[in-house]
PDB file of N, CA and C in Angstrom:
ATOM      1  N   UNK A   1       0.838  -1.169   0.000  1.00  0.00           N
ATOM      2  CA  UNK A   1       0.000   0.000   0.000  1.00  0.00           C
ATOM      3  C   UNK A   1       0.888   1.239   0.000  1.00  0.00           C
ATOM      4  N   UNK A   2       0.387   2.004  -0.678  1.00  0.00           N
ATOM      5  CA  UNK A   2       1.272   3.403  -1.033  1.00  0.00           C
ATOM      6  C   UNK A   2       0.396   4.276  -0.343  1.00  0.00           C
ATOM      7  N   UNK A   3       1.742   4.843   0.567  1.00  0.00           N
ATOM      8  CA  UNK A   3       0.897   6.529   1.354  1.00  0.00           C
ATOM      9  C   UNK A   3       0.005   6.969   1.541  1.00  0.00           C
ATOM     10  N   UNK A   4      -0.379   7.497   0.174  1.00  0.00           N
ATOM     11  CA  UNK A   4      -1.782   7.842  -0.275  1.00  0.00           C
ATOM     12  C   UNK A   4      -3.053   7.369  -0.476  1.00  0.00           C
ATOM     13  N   UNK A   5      -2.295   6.032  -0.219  1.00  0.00           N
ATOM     14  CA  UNK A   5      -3.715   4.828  -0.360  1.00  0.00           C
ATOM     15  C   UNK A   5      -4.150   4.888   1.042  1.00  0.00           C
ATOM     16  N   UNK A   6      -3.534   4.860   1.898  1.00  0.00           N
ATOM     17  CA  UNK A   6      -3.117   4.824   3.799  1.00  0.00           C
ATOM     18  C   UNK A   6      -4.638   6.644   4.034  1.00  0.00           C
ATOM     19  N   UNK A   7      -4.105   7.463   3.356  1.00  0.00           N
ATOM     20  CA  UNK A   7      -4.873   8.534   3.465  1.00  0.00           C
ATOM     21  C   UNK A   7      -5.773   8.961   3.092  1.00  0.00           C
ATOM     22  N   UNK A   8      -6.247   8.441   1.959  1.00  0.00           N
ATOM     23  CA  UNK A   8      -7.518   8.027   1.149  1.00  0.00           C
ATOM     24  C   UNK A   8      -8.619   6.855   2.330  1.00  0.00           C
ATOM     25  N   UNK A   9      -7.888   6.401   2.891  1.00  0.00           N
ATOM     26  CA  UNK A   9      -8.477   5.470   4.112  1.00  0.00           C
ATOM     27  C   UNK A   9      -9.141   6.281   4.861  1.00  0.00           C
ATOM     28  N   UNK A  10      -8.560   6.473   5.235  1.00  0.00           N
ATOM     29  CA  UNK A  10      -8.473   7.547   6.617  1.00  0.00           C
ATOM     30  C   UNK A  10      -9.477   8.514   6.609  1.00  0.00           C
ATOM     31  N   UNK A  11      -9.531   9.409   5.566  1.00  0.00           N
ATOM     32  CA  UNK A  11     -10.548  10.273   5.547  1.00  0.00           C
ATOM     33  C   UNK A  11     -11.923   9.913   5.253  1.00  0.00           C
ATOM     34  N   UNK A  12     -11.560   8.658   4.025  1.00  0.00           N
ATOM     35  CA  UNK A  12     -12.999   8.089   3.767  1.00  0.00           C
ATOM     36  C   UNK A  12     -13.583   7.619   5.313  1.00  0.00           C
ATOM     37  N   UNK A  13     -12.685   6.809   6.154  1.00  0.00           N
ATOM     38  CA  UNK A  13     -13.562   6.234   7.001  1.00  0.00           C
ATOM     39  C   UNK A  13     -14.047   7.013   8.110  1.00  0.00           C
ATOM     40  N   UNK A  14     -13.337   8.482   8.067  1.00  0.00           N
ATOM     41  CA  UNK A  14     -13.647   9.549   9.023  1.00  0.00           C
ATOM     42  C   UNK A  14     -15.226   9.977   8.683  1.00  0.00           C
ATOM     43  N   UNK A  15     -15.437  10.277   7.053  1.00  0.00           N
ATOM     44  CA  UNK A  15     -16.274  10.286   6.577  1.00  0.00           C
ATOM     45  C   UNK A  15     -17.588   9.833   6.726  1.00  0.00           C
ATOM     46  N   UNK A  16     -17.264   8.362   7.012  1.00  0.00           N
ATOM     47  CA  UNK A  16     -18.176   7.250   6.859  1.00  0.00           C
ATOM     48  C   UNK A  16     -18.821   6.811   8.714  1.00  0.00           C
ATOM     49  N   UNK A  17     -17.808   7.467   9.625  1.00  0.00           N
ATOM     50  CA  UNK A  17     -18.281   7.364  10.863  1.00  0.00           C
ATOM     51  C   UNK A  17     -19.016   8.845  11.445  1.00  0.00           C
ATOM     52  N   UNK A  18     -19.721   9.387  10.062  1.00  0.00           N
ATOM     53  CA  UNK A  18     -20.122  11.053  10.452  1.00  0.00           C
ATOM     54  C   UNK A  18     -19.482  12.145  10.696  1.00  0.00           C
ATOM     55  N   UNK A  19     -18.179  11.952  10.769  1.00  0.00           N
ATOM     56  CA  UNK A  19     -16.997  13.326  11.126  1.00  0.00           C
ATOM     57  C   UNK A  19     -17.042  14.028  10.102  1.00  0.00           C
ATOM     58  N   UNK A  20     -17.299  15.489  10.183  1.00  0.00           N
ATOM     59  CA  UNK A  20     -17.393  16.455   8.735  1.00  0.00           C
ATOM     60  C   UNK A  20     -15.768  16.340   8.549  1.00  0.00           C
ATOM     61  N   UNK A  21     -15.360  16.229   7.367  1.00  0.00           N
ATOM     62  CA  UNK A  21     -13.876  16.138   7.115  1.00  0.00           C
ATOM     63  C   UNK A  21     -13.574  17.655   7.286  1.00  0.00           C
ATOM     64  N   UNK A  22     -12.001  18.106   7.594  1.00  0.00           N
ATOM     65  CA  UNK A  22     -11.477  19.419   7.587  1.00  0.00           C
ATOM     66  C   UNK A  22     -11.303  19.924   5.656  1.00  0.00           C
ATOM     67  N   UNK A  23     -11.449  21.106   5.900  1.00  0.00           N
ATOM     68  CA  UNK A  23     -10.342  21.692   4.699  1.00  0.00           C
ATOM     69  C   UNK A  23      -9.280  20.569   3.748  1.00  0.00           C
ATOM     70  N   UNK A  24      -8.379  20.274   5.177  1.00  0.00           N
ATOM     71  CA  UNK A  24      -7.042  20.200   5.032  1.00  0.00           C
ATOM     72  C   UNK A  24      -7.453  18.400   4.757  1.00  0.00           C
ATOM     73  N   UNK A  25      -8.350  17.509   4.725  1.00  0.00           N
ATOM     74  CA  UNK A  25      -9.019  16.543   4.983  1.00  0.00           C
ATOM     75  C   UNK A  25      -8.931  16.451   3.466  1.00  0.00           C
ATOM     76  N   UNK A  26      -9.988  17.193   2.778  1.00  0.00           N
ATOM     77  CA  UNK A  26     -10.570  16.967   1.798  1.00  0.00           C
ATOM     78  C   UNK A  26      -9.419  17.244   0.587  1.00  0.00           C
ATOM     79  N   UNK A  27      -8.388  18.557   0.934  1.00  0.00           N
ATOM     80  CA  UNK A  27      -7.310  18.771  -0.329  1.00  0.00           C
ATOM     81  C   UNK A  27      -6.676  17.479  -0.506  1.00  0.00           C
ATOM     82  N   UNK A  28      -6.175  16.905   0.848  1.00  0.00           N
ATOM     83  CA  UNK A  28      -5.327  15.592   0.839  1.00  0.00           C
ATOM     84  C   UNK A  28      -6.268  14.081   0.435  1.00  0.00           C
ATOM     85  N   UNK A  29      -7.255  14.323   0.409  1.00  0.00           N
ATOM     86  CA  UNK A  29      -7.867  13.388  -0.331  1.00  0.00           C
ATOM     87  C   UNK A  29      -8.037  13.479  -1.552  1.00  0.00           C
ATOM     88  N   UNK A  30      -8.346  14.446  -2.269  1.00  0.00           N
ATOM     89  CA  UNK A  30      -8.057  14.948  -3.826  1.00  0.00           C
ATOM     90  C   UNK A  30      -6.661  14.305  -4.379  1.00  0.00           C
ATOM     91  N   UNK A  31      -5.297  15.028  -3.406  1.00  0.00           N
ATOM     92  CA  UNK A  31      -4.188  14.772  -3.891  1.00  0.00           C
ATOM     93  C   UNK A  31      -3.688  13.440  -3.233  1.00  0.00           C
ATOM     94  N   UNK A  32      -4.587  13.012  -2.492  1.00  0.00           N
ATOM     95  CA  UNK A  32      -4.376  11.625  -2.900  1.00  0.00           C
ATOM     96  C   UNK A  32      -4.958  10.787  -4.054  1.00  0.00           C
ATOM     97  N   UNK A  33      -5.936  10.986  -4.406  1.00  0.00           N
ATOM     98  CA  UNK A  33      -6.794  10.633  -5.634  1.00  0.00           C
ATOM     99  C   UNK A  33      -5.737  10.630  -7.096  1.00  0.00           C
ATOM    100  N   UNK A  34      -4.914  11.632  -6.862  1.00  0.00           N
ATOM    101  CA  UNK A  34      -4.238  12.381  -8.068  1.00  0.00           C
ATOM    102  C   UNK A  34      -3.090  11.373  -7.953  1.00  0.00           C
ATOM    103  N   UNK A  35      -2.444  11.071  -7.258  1.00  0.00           N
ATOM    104  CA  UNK A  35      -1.456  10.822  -7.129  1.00  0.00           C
ATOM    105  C   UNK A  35      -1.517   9.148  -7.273  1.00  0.00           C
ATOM    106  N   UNK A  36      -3.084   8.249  -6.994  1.00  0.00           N
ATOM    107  CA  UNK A  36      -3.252   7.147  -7.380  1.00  0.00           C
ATOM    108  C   UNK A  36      -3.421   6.988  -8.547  1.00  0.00           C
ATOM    109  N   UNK A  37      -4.206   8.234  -9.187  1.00  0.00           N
ATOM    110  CA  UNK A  37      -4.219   7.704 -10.804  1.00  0.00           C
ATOM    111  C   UNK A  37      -2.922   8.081 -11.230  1.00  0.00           C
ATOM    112  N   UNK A  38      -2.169   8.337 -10.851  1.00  0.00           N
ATOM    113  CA  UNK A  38      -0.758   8.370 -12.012  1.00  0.00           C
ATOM    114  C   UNK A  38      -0.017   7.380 -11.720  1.00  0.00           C
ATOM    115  N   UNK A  39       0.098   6.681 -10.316  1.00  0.00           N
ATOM    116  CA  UNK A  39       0.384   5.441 -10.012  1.00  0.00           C
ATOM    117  C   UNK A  39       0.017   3.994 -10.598  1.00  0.00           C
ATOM    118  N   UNK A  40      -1.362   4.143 -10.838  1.00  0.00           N
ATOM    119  CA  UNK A  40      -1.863   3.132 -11.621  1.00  0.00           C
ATOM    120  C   UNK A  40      -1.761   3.502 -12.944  1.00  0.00           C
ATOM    121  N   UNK A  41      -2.019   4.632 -13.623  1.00  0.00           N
ATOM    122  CA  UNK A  41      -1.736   4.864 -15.096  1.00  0.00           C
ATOM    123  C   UNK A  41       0.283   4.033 -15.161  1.00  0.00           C
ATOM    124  N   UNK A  42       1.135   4.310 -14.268  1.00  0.00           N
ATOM    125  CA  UNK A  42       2.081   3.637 -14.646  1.00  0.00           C
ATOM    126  C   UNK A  42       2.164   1.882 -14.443  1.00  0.00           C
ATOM    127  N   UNK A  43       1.425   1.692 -13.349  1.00  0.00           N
ATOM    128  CA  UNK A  43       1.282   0.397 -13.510  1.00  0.00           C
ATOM    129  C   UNK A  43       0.675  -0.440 -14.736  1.00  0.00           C
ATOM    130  N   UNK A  44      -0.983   0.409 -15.792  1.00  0.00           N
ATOM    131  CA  UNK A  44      -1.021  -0.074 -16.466  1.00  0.00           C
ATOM    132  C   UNK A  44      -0.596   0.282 -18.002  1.00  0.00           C
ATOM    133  N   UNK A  45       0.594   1.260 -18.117  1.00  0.00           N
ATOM    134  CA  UNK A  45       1.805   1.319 -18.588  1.00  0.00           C
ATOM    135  C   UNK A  45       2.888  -0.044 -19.077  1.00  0.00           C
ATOM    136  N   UNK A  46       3.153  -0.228 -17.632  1.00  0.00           N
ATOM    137  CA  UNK A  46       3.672  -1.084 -17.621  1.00  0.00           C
ATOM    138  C   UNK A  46       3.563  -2.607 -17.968  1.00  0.00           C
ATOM    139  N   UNK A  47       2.338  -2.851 -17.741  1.00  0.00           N
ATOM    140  CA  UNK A  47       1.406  -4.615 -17.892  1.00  0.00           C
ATOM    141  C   UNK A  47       1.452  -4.387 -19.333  1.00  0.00           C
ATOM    142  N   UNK A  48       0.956  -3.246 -19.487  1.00  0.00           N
ATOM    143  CA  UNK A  48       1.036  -3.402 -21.124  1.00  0.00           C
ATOM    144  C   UNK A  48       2.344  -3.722 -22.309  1.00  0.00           C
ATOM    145  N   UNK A  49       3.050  -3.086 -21.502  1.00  0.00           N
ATOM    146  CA  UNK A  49       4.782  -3.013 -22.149  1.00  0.00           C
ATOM    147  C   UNK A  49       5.128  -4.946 -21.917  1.00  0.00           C
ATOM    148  N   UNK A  50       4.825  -5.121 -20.895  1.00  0.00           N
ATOM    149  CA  UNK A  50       5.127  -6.377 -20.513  1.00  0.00           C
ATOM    150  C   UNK A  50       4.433  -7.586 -21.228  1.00  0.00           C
ATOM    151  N   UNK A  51       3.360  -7.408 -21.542  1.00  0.00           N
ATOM    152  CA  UNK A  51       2.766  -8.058 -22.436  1.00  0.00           C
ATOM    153  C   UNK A  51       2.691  -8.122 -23.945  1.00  0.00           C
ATOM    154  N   UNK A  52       3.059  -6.753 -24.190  1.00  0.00           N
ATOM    155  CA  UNK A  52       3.756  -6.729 -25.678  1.00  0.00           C
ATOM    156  C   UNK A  52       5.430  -7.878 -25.819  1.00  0.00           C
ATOM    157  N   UNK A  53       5.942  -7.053 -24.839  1.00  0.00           N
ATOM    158  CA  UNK A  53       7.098  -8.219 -24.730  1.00  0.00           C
ATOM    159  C   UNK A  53       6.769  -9.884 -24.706  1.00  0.00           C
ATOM    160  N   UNK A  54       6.148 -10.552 -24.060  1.00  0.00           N
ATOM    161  CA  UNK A  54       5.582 -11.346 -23.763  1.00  0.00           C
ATOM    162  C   UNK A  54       4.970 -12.003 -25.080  1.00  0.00           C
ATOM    163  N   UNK A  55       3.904 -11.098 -25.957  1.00  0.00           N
ATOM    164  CA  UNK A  55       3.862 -11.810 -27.347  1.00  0.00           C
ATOM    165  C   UNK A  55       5.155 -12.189 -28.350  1.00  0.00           C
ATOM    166  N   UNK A  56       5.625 -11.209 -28.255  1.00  0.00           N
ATOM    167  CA  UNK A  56       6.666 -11.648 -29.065  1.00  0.00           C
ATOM    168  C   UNK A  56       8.104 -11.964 -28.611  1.00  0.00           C
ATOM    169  N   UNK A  57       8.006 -12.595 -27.359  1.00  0.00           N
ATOM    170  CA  UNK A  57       8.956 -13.342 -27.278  1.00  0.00           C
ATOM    171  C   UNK A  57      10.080 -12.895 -25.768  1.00  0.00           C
ATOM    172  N   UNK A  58       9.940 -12.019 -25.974  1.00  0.00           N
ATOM    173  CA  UNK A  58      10.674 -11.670 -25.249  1.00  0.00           C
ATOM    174  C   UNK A  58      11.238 -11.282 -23.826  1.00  0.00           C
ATOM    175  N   UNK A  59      11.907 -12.817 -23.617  1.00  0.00           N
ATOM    176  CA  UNK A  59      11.468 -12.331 -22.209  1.00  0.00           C
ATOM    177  C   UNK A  59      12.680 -11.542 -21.076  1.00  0.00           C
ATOM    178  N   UNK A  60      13.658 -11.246 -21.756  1.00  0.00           N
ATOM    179  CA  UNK A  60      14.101 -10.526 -20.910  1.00  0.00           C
ATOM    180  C   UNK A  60      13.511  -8.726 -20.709  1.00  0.00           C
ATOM    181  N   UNK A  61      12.984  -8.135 -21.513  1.00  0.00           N
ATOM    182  CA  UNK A  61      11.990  -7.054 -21.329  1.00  0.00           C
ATOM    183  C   UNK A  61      10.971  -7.526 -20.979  1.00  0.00           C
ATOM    184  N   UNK A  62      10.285  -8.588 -20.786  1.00  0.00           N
ATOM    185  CA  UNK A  62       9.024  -8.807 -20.042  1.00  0.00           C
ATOM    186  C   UNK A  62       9.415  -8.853 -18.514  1.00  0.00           C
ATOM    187  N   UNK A  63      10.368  -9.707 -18.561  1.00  0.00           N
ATOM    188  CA  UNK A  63      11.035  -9.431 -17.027  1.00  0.00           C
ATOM    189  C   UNK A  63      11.627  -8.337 -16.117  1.00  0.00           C
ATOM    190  N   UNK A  64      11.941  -7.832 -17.568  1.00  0.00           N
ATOM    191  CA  UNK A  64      12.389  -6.431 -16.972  1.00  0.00           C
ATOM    192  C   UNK A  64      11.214  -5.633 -16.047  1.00  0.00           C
ATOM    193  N   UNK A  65      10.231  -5.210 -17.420  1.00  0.00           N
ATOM    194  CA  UNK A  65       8.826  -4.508 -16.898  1.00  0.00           C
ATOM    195  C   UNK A  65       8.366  -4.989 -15.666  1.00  0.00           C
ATOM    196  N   UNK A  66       8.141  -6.550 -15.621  1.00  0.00           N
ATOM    197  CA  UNK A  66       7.161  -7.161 -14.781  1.00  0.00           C
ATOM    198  C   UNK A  66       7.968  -6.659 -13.087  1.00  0.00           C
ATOM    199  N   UNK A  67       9.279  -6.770 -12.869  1.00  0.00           N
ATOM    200  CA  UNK A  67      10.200  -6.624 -12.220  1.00  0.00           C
ATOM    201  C   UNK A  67       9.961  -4.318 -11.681  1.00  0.00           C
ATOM    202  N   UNK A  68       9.673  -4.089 -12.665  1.00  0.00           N
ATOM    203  CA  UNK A  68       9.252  -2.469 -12.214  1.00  0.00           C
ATOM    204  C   UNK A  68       7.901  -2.596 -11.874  1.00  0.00           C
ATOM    205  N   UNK A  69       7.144  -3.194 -12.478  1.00  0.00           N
ATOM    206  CA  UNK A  69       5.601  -3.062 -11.767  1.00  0.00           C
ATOM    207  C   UNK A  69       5.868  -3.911 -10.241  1.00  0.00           C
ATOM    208  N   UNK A  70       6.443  -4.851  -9.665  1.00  0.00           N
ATOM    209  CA  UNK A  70       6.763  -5.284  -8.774  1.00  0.00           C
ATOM    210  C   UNK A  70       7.469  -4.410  -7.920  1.00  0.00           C
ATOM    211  N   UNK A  71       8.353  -3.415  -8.248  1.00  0.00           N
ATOM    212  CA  UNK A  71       9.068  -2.496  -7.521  1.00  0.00           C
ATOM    213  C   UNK A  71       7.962  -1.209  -7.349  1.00  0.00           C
ATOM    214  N   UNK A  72       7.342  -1.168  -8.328  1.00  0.00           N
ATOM    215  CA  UNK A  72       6.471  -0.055  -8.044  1.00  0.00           C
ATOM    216  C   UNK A  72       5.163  -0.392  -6.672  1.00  0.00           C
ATOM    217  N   UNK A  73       5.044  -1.667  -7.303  1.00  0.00           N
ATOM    218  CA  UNK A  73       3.698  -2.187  -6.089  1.00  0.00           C
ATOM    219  C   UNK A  73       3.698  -2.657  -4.314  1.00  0.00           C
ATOM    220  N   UNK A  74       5.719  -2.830  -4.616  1.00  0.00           N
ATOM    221  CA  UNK A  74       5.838  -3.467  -3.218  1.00  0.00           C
ATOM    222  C   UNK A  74       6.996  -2.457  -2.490  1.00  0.00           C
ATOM    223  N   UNK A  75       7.591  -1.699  -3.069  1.00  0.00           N
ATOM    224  CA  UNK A  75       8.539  -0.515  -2.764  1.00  0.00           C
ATOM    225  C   UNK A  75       8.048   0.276  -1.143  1.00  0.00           C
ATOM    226  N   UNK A  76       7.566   0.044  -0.674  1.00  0.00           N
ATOM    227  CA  UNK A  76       6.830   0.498   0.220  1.00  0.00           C
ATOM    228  C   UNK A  76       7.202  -0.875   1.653  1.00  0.00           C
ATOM    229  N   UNK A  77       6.961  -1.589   1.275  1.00  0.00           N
ATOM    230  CA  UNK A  77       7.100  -2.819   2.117  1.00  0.00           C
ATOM    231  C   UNK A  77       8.169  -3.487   2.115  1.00  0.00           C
ATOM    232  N   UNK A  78       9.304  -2.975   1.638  1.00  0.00           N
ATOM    233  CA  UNK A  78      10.862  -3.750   1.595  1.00  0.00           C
ATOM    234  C   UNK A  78      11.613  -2.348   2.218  1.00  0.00           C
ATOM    235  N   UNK A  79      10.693  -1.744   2.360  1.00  0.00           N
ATOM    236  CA  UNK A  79      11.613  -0.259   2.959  1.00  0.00           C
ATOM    237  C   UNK A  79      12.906   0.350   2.139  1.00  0.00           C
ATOM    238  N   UNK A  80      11.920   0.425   0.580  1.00  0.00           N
ATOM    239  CA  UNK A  80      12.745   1.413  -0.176  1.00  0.00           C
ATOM    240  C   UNK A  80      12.045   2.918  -0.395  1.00  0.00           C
ATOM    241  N   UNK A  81      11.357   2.942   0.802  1.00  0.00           N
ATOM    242  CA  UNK A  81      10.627   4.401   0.377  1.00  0.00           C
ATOM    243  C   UNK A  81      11.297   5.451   0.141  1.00  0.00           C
TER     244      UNK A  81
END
């Protein structure tokens, strides 16, 4: 889980137990929003690159890619933040 996913939590469930969110609540939920879609736009970037590789053969660029979407998804939990 990435940061922003952690804070996107948080407010939703503040939300969801009746707490009017702050100001400062709602910007950081936006820019968390923002910051997941460019996260996932690179993840499915990437599946795609990897699967092109993958048709035609190739698997040391499939490995490559598959190996960055893996660094991108787990980078957080090996404590390379």
């Amino acid at each position: 889980m990435q940061p922003y996913h952690k804070r996107m939590a948080e407010v939703w469930w503040k939300v969801q137990s009746g707490k009017k969110p702050t100001t400062r609540d709602i910007v950081e939920w936006v820019e968390s929003h923002h910051a997941h879609m460019h996260w996932v736009s690179r993840l499915n970037r990437l599946n795609n690159w990897a699967d092109a590789y993958s048709i035609i053969g190739d698997q040391d660029e499939e490995s490559k890619h598959c190996q960055q979407m893996d660094d991108l998804i787990y980078i957080h939990s090996r404590g390379r933040a």
